[in-house]
PDB file of N, CA and C in Angstrom:
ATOM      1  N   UNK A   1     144.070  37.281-120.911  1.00  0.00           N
ATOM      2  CA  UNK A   1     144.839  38.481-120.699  1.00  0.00           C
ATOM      3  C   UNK A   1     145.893  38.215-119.634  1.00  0.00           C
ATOM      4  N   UNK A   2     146.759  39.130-119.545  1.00  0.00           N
ATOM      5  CA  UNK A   2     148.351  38.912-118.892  1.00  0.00           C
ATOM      6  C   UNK A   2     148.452  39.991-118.189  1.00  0.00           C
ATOM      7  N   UNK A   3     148.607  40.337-116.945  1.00  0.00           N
ATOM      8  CA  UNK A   3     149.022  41.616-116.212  1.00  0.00           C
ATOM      9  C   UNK A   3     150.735  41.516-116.022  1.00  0.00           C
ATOM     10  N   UNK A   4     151.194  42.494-115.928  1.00  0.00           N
ATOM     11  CA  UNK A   4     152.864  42.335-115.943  1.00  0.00           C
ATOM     12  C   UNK A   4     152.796  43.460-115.104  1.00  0.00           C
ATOM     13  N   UNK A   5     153.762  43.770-114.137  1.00  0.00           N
ATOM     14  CA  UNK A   5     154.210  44.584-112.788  1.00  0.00           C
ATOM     15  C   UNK A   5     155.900  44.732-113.366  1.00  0.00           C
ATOM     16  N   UNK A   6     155.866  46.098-113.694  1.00  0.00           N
ATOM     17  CA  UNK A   6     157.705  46.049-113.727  1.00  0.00           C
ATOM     18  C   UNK A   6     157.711  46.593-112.106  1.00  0.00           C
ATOM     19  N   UNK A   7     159.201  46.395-111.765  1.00  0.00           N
ATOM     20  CA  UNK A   7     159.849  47.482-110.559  1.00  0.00           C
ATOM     21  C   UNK A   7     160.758  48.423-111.134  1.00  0.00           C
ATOM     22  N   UNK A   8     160.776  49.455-110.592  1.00  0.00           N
ATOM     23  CA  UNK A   8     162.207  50.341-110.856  1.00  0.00           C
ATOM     24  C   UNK A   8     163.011  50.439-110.202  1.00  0.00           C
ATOM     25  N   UNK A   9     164.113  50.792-109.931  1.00  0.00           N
ATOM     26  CA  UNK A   9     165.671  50.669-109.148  1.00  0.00           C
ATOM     27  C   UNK A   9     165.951  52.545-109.449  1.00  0.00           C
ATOM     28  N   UNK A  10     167.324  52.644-108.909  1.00  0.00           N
ATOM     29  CA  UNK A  10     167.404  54.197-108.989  1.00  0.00           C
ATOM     30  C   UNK A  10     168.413  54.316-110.213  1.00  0.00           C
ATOM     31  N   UNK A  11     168.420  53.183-110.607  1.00  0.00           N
ATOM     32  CA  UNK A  11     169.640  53.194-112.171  1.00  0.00           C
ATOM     33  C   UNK A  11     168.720  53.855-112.953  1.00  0.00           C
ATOM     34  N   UNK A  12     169.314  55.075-113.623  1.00  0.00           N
ATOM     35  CA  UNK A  12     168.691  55.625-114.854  1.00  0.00           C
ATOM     36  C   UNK A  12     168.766  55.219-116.153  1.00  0.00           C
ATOM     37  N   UNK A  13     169.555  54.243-116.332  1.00  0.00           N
ATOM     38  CA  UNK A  13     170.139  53.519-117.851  1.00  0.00           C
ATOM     39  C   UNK A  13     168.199  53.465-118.188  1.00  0.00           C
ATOM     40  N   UNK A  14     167.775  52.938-118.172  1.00  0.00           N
ATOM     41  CA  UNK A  14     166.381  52.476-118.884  1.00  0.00           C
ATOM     42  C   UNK A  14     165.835  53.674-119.194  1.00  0.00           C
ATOM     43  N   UNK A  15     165.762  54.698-118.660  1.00  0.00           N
ATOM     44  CA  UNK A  15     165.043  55.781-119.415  1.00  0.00           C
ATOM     45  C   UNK A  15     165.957  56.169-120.576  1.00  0.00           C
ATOM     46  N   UNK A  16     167.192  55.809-121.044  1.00  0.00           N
ATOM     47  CA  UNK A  16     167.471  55.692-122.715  1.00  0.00           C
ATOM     48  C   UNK A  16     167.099  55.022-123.302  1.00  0.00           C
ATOM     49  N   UNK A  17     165.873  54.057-122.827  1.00  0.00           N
ATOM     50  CA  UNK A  17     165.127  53.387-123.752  1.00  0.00           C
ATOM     51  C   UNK A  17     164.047  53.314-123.928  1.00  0.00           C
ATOM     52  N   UNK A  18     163.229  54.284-122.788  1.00  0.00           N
ATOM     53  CA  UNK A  18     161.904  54.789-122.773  1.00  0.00           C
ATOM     54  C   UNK A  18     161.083  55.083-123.879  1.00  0.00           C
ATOM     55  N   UNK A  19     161.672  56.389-124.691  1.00  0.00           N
ATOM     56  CA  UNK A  19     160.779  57.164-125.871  1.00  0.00           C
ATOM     57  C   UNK A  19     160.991  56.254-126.832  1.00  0.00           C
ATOM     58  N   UNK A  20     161.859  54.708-127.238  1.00  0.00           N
ATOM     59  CA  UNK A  20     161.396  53.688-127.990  1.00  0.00           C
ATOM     60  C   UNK A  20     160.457  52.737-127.321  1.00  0.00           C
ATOM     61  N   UNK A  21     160.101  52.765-126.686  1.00  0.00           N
ATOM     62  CA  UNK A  21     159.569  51.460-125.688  1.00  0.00           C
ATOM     63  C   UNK A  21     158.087  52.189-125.992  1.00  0.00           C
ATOM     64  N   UNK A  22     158.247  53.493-125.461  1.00  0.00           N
ATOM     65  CA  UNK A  22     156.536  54.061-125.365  1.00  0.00           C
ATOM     66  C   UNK A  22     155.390  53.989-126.977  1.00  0.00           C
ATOM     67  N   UNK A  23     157.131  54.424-128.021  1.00  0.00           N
ATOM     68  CA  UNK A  23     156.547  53.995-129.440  1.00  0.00           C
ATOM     69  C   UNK A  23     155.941  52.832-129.403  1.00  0.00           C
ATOM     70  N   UNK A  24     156.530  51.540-128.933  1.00  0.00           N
ATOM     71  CA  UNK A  24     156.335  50.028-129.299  1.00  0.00           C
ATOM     72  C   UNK A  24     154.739  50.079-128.173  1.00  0.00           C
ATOM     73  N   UNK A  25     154.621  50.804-127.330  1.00  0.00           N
ATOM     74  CA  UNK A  25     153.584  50.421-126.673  1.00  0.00           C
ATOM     75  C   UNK A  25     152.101  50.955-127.458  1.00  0.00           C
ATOM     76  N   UNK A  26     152.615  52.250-128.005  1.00  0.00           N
ATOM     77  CA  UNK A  26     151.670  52.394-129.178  1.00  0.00           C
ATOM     78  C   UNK A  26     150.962  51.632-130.016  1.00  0.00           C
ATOM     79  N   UNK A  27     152.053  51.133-130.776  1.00  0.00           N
ATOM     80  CA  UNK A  27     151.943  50.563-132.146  1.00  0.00           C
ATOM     81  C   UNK A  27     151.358  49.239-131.284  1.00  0.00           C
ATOM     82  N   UNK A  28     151.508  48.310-130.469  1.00  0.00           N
ATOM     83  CA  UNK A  28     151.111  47.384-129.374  1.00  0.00           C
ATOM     84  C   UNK A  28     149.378  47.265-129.260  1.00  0.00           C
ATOM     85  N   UNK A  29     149.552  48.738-128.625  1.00  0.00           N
ATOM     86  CA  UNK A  29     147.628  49.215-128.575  1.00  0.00           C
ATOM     87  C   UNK A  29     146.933  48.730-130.044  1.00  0.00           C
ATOM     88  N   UNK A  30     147.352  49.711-130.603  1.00  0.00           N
ATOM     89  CA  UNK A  30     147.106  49.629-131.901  1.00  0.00           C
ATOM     90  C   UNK A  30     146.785  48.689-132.553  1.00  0.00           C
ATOM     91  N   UNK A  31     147.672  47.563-132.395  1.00  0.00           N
ATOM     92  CA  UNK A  31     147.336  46.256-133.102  1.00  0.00           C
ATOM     93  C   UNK A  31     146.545  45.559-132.320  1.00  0.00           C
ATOM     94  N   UNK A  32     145.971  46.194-130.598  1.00  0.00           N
ATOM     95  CA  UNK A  32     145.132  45.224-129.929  1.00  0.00           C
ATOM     96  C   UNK A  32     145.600  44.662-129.031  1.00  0.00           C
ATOM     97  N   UNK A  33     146.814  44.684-128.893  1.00  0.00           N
ATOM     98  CA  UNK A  33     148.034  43.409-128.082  1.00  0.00           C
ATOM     99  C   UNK A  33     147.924  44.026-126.706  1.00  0.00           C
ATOM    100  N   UNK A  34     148.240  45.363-126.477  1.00  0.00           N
ATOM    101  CA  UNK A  34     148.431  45.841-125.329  1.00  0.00           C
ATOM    102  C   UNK A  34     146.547  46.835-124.733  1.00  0.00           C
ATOM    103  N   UNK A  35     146.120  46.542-123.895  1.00  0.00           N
ATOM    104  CA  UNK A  35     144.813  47.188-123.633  1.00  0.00           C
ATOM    105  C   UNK A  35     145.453  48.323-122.658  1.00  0.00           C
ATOM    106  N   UNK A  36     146.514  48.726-121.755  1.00  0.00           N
ATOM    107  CA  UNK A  36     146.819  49.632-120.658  1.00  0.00           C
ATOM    108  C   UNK A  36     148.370  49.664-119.877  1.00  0.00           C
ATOM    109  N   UNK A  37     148.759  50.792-120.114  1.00  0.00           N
ATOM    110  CA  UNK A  37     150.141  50.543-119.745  1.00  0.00           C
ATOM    111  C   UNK A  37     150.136  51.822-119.165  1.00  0.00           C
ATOM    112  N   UNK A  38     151.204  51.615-117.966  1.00  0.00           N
ATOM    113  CA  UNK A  38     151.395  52.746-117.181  1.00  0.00           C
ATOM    114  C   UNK A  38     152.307  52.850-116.195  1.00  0.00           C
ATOM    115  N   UNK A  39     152.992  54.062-115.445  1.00  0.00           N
ATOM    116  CA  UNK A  39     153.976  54.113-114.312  1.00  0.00           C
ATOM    117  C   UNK A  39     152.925  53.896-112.775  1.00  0.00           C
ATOM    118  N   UNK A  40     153.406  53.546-111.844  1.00  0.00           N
ATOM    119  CA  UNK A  40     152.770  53.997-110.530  1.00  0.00           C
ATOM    120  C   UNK A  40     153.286  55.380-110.556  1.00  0.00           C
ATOM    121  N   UNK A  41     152.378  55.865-109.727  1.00  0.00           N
ATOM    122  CA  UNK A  41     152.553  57.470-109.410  1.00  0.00           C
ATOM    123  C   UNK A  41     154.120  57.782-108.626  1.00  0.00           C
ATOM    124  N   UNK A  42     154.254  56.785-107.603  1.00  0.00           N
ATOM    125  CA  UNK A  42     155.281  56.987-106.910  1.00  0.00           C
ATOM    126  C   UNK A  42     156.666  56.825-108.039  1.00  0.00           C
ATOM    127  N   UNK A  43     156.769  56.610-109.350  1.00  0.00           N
ATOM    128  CA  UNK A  43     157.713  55.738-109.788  1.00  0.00           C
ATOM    129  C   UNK A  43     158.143  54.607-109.668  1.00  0.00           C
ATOM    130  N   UNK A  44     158.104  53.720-108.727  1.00  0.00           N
ATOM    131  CA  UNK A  44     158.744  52.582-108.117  1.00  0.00           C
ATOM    132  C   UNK A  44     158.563  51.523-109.586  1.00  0.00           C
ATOM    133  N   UNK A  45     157.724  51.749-110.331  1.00  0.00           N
ATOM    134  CA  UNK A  45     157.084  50.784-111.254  1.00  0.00           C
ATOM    135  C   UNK A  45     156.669  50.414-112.309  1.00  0.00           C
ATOM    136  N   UNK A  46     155.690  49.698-112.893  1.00  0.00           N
ATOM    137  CA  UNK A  46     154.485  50.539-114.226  1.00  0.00           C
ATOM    138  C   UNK A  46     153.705  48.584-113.764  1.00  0.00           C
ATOM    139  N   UNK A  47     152.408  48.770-114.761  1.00  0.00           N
ATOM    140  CA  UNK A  47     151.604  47.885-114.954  1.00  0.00           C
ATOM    141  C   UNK A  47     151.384  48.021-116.268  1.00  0.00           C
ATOM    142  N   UNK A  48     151.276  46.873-116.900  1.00  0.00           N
ATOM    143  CA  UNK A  48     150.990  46.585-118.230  1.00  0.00           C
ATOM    144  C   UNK A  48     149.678  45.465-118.079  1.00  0.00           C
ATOM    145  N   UNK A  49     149.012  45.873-119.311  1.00  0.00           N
ATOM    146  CA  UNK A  49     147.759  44.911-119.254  1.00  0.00           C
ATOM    147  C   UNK A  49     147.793  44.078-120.869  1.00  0.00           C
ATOM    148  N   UNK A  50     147.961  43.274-120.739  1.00  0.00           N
ATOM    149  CA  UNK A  50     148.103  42.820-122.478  1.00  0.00           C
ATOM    150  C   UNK A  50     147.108  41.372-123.284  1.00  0.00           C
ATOM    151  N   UNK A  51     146.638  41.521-124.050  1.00  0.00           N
ATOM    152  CA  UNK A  51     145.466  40.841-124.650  1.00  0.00           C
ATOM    153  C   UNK A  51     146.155  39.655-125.258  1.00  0.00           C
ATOM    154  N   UNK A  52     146.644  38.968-124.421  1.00  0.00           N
ATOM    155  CA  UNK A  52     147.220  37.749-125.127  1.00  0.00           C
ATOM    156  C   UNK A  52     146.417  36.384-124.830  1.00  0.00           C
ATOM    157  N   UNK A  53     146.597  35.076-124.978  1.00  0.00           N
ATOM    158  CA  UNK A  53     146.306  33.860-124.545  1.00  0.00           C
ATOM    159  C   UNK A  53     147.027  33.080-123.916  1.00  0.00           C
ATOM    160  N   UNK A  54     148.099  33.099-123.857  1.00  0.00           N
ATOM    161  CA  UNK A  54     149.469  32.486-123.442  1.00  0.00           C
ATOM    162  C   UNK A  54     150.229  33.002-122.653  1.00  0.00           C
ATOM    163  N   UNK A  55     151.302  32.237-122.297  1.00  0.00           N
ATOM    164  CA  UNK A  55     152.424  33.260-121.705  1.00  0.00           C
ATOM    165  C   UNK A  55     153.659  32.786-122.951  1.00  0.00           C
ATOM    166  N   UNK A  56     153.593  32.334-123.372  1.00  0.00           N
ATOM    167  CA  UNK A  56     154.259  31.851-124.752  1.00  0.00           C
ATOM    168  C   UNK A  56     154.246  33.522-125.482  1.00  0.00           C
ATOM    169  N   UNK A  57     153.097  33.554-125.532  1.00  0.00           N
ATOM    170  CA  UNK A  57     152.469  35.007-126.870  1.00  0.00           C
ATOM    171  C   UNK A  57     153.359  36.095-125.760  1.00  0.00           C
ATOM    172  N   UNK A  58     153.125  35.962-124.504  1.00  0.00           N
ATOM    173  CA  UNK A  58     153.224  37.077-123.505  1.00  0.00           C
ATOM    174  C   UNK A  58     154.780  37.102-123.869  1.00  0.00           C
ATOM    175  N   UNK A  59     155.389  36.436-124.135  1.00  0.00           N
ATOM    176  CA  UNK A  59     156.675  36.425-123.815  1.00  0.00           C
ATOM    177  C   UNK A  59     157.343  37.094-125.082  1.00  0.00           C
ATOM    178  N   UNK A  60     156.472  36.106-126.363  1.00  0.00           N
ATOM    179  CA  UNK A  60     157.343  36.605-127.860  1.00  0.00           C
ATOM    180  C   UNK A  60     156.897  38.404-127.884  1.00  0.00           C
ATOM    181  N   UNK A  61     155.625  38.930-127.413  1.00  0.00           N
ATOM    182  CA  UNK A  61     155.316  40.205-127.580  1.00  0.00           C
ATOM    183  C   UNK A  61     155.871  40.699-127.116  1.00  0.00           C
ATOM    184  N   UNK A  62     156.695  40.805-125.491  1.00  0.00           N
ATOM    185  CA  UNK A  62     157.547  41.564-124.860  1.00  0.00           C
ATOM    186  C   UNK A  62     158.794  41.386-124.918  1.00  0.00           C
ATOM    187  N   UNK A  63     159.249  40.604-126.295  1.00  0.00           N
ATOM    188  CA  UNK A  63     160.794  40.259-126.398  1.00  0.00           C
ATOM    189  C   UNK A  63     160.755  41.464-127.903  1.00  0.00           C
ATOM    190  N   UNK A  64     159.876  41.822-128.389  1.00  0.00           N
ATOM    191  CA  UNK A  64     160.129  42.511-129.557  1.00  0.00           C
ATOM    192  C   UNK A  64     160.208  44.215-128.815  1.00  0.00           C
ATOM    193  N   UNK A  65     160.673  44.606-127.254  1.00  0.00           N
ATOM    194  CA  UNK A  65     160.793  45.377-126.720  1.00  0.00           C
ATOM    195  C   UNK A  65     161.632  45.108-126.189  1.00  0.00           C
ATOM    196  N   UNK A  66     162.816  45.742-126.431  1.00  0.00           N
ATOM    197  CA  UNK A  66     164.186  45.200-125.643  1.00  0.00           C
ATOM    198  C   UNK A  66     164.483  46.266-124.127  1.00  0.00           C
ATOM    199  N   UNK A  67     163.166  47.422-124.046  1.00  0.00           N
ATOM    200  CA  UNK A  67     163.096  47.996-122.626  1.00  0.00           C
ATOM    201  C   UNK A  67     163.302  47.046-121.506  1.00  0.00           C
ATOM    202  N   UNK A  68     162.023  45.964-121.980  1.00  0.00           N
ATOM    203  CA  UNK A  68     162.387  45.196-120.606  1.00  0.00           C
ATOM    204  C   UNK A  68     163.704  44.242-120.497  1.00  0.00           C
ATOM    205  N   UNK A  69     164.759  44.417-120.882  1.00  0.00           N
ATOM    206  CA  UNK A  69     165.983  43.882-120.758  1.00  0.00           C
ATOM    207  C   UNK A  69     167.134  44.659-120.019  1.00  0.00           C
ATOM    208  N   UNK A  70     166.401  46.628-119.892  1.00  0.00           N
ATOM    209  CA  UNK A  70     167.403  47.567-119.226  1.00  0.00           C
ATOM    210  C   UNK A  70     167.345  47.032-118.252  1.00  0.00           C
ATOM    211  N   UNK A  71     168.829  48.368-117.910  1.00  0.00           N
ATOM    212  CA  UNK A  71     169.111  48.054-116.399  1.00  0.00           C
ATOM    213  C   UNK A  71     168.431  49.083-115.771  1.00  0.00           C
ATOM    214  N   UNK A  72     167.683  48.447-114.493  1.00  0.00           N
ATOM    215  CA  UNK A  72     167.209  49.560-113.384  1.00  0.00           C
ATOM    216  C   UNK A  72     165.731  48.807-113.924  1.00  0.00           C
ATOM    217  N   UNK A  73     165.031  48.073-114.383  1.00  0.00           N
ATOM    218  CA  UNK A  73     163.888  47.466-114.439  1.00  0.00           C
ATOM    219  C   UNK A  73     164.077  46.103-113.558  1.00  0.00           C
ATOM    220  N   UNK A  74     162.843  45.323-113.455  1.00  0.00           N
ATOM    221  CA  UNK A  74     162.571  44.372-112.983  1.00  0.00           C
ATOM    222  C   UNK A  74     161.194  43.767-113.750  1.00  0.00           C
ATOM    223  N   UNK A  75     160.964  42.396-113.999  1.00  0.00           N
ATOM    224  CA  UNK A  75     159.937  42.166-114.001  1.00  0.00           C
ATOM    225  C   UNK A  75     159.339  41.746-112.911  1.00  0.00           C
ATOM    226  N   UNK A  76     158.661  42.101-112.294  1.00  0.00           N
ATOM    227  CA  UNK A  76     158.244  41.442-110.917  1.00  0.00           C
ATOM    228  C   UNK A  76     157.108  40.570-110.744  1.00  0.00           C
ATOM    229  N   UNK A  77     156.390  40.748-111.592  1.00  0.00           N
ATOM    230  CA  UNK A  77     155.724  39.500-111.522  1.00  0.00           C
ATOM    231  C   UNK A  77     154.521  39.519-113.417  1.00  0.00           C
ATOM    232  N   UNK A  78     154.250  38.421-113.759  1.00  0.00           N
ATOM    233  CA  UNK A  78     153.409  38.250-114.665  1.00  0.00           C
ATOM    234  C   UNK A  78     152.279  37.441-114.623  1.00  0.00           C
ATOM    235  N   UNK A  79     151.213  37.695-114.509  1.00  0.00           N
ATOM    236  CA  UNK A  79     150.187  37.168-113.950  1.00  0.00           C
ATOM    237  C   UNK A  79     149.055  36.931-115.097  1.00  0.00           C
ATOM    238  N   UNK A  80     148.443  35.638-115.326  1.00  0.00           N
ATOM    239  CA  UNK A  80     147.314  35.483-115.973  1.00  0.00           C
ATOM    240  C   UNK A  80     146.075  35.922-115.566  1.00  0.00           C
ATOM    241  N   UNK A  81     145.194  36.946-115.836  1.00  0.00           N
ATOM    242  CA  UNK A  81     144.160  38.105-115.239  1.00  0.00           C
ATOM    243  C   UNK A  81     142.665  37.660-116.423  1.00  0.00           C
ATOM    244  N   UNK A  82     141.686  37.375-115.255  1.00  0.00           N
ATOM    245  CA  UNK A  82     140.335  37.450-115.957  1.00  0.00           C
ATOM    246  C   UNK A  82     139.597  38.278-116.191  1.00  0.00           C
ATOM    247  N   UNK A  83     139.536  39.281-117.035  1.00  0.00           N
ATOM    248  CA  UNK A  83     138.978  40.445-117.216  1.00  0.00           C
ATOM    249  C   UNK A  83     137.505  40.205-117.093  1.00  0.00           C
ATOM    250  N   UNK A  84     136.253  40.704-115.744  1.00  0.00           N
ATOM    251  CA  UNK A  84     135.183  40.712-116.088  1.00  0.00           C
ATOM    252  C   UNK A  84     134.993  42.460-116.506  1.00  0.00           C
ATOM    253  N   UNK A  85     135.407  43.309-116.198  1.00  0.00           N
ATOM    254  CA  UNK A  85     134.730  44.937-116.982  1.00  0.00           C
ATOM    255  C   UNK A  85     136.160  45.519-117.622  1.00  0.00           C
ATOM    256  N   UNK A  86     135.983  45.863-118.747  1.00  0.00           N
ATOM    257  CA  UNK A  86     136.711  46.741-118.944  1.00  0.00           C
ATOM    258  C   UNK A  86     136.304  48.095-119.393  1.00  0.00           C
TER     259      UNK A  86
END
């Protein structure tokens, strides 16, 4: 599994790409790919949790979401995560 940390900025451009992004995070779950996605409370952010093996997989799955390419995101970090409970 893959943890991903976006940041946010005060550019609003990316929330015109939100209500497609949240679809893709759906359909994501759905197929298994994504286990948890979410904003920090404060905004500053979100965390994504995703069921991959790779960062290869990590990469082709989050390129078929062109959210993370707006402006006013960041990826801030992507981390390989050992899930003992879920």
């Amino acid at each position: 599994m893959y943890v991903v940390e976006l940041t946010f900025d005060d550019n609003p451009a990316r929330l015109a790409a939100r209500p497609k992004h949240r679809e893709l995070l759906a359909e994501m779950r759905d197929r298994g790919v994504l286990k948890a996605a979410g904003p920090w409370e404060d905004g500053t952010g979100a965390l994504l949790i995703f069921d991959v093996d790779s960062e290869e997989e990590l990469d082709k799955v989050m390129s078929e979401d062109p959210y993370y390419l707006s402006p006013g995101l960041a990826i801030s970090s992507k981390r390989r995560w050992q899930a003992l409970v879920i």
